[in-house]
C-alpha atoms as a PDB file:
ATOM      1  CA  UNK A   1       0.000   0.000   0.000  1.00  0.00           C
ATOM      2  CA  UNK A   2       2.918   2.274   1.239  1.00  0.00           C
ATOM      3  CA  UNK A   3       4.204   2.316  -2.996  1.00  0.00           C
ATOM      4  CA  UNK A   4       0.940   2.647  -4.448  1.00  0.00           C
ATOM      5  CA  UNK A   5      -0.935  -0.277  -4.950  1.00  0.00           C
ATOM      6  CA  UNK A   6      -3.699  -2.418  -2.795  1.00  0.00           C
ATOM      7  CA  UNK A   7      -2.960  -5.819  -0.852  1.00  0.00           C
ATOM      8  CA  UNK A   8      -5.559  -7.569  -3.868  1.00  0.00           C
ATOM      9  CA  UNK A   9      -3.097  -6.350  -6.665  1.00  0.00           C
ATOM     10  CA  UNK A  10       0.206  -7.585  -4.621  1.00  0.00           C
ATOM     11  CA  UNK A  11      -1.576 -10.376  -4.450  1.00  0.00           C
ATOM     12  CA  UNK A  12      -2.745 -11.141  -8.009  1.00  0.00           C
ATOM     13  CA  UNK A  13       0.918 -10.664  -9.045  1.00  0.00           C
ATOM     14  CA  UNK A  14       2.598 -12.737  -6.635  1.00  0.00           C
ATOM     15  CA  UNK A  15       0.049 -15.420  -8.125  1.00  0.00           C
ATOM     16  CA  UNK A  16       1.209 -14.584 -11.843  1.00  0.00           C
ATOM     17  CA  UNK A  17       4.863 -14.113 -11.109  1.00  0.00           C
ATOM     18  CA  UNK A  18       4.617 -17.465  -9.647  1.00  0.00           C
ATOM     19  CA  UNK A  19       2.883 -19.026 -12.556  1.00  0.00           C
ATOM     20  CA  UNK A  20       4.735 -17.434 -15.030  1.00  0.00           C
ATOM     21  CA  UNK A  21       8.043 -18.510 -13.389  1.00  0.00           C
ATOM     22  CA  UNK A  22       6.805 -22.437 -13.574  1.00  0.00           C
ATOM     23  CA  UNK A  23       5.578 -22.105 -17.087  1.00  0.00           C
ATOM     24  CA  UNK A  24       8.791 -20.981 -17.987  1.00  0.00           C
ATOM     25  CA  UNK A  25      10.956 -23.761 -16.293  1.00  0.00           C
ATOM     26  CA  UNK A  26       8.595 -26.474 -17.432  1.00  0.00           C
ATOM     27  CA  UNK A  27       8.657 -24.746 -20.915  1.00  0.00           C
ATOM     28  CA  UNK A  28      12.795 -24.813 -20.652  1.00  0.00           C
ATOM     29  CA  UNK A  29      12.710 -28.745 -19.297  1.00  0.00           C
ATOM     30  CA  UNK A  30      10.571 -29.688 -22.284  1.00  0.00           C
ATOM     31  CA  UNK A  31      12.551 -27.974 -25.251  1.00  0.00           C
ATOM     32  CA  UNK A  32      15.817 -28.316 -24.036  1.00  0.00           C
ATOM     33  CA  UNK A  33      16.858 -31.126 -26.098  1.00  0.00           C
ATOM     34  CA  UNK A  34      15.173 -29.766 -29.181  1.00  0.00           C
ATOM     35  CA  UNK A  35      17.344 -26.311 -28.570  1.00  0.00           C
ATOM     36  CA  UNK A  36      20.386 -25.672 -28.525  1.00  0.00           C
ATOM     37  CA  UNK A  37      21.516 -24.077 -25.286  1.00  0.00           C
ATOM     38  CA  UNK A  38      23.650 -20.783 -26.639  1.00  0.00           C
ATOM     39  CA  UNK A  39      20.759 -19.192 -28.638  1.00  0.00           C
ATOM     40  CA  UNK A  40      18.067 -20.242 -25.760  1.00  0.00           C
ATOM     41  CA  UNK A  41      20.531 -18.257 -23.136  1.00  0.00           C
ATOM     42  CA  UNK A  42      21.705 -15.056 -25.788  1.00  0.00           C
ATOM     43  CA  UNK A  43      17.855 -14.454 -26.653  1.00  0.00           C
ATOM     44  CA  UNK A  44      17.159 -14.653 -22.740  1.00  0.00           C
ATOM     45  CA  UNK A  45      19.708 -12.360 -21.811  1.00  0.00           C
ATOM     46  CA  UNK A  46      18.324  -9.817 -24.373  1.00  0.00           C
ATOM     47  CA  UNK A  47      15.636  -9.702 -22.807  1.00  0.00           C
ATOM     48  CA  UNK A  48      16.759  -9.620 -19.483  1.00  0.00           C
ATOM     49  CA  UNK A  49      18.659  -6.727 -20.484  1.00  0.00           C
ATOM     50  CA  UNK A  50      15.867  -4.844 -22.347  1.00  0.00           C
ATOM     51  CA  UNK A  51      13.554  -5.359 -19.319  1.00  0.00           C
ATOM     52  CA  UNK A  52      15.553  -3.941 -17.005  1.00  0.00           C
ATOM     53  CA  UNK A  53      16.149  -1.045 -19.308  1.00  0.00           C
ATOM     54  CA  UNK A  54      12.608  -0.583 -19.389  1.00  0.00           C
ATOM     55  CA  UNK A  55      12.303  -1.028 -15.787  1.00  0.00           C
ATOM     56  CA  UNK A  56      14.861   1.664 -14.938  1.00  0.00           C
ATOM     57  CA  UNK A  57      12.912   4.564 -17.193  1.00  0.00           C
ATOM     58  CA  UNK A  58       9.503   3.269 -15.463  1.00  0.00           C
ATOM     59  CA  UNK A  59      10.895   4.430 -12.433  1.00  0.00           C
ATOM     60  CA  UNK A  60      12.989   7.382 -13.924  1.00  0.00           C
ATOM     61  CA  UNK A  61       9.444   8.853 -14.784  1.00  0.00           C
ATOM     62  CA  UNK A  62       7.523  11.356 -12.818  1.00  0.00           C
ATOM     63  CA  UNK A  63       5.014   9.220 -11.867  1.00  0.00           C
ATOM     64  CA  UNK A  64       5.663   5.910 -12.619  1.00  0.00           C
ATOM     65  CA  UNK A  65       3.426   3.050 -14.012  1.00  0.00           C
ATOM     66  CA  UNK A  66       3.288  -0.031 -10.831  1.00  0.00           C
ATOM     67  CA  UNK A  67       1.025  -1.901 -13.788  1.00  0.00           C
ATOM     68  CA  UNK A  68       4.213  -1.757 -16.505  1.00  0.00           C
ATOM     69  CA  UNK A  69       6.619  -2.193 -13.701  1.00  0.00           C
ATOM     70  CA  UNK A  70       4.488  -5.742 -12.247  1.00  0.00           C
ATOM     71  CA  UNK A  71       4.630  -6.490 -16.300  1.00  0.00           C
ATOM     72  CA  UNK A  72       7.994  -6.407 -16.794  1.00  0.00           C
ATOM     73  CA  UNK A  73       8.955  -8.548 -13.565  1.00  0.00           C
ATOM     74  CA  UNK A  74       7.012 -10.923 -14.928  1.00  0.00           C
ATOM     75  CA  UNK A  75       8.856 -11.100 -17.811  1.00  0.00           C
ATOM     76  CA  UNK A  76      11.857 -10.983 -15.902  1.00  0.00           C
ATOM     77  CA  UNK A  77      10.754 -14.054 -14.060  1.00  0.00           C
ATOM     78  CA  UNK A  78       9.846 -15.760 -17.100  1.00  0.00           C
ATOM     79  CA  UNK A  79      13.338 -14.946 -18.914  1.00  0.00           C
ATOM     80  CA  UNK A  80      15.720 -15.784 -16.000  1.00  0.00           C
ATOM     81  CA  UNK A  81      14.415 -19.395 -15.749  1.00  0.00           C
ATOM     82  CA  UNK A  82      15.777 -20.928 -19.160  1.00  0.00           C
ATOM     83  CA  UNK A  83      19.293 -18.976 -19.163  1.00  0.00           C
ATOM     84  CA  UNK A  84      20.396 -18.741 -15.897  1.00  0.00           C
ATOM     85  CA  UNK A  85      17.646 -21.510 -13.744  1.00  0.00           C
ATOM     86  CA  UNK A  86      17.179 -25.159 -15.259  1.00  0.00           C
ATOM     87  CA  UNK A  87      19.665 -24.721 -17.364  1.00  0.00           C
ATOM     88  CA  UNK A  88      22.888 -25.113 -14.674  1.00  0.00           C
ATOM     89  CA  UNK A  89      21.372 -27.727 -14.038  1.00  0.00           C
ATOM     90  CA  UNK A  90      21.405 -29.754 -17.326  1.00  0.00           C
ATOM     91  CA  UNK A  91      24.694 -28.562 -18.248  1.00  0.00           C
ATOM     92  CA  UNK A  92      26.298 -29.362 -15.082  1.00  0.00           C
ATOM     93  CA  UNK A  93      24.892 -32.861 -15.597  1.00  0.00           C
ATOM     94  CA  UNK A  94      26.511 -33.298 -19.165  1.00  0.00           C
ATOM     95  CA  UNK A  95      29.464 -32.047 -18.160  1.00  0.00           C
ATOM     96  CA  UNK A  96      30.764 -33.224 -15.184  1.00  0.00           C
ATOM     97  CA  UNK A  97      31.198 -36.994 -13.784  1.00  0.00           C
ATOM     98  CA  UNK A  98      28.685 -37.413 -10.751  1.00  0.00           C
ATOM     99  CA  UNK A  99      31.288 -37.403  -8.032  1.00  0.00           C
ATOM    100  CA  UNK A 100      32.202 -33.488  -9.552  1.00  0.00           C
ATOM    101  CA  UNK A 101      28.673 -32.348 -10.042  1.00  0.00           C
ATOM    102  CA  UNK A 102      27.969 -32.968  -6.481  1.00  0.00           C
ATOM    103  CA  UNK A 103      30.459 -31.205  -5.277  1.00  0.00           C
ATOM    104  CA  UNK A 104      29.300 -28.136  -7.823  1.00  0.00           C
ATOM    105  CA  UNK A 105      25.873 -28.077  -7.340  1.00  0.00           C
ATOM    106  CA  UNK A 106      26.598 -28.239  -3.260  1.00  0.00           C
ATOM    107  CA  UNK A 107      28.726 -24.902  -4.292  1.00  0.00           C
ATOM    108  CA  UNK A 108      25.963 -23.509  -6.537  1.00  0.00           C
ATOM    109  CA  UNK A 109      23.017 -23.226  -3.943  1.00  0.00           C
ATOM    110  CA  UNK A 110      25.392 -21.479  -1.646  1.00  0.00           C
ATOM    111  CA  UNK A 111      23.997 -17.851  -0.940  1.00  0.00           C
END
């Protein structure tokens, strides 16, 4: 309430931010065999990048727009998934023997 909004909108986008961020994940487990990995993570880093461009002259404006900003951290949420989420993951998996990627992945989910 304190930035602008009403508990029912926080709300609704915590729901969507949520759902897009599983959509995204189960849409990067199902196509990542049929992808190739370094176009799936270049296009979602463009569009990391151009989000959070956006995102910084939403709130470089007078009176910024809380619906565009909630909009583009959804799509935020949906583009960090496939490059930077699941993807570790699988690649960690192909590349290392299993005695190395648990020793990784124990590293990895450090803070």
């Amino acid at each position: 309430e304190a930035a602008g909004g009403s508990r029912r909108a926080a709300g609704v986008i915590v729901v969507l931010f949520g759902v897009a961020k599983l959509l995204a994940t189960l849409g990067v487990v199902a196509a990542i065999d049929d992808t190739d990995r370094r176009p799936l993570l270049a296009v979602c880093c463009v569009v990391l990048a151009l989000a959070n461009g956006a995102f910084s002259l939403v709130f470089s404006a007078s009176k910024p727009s809380l619906t565009l900003a909630a909009i583009l951290v959804i799509v935020m949420a949906t583009a960090f998934p496939p490059a930077f989420g699941a993807l570790n993951f699988v690649l960690l998996g192909e590349l290392f023997p299993p005695a190395v990627k648990a020793r990784l992945l124990s590293l990895e989910m450090l803070p």
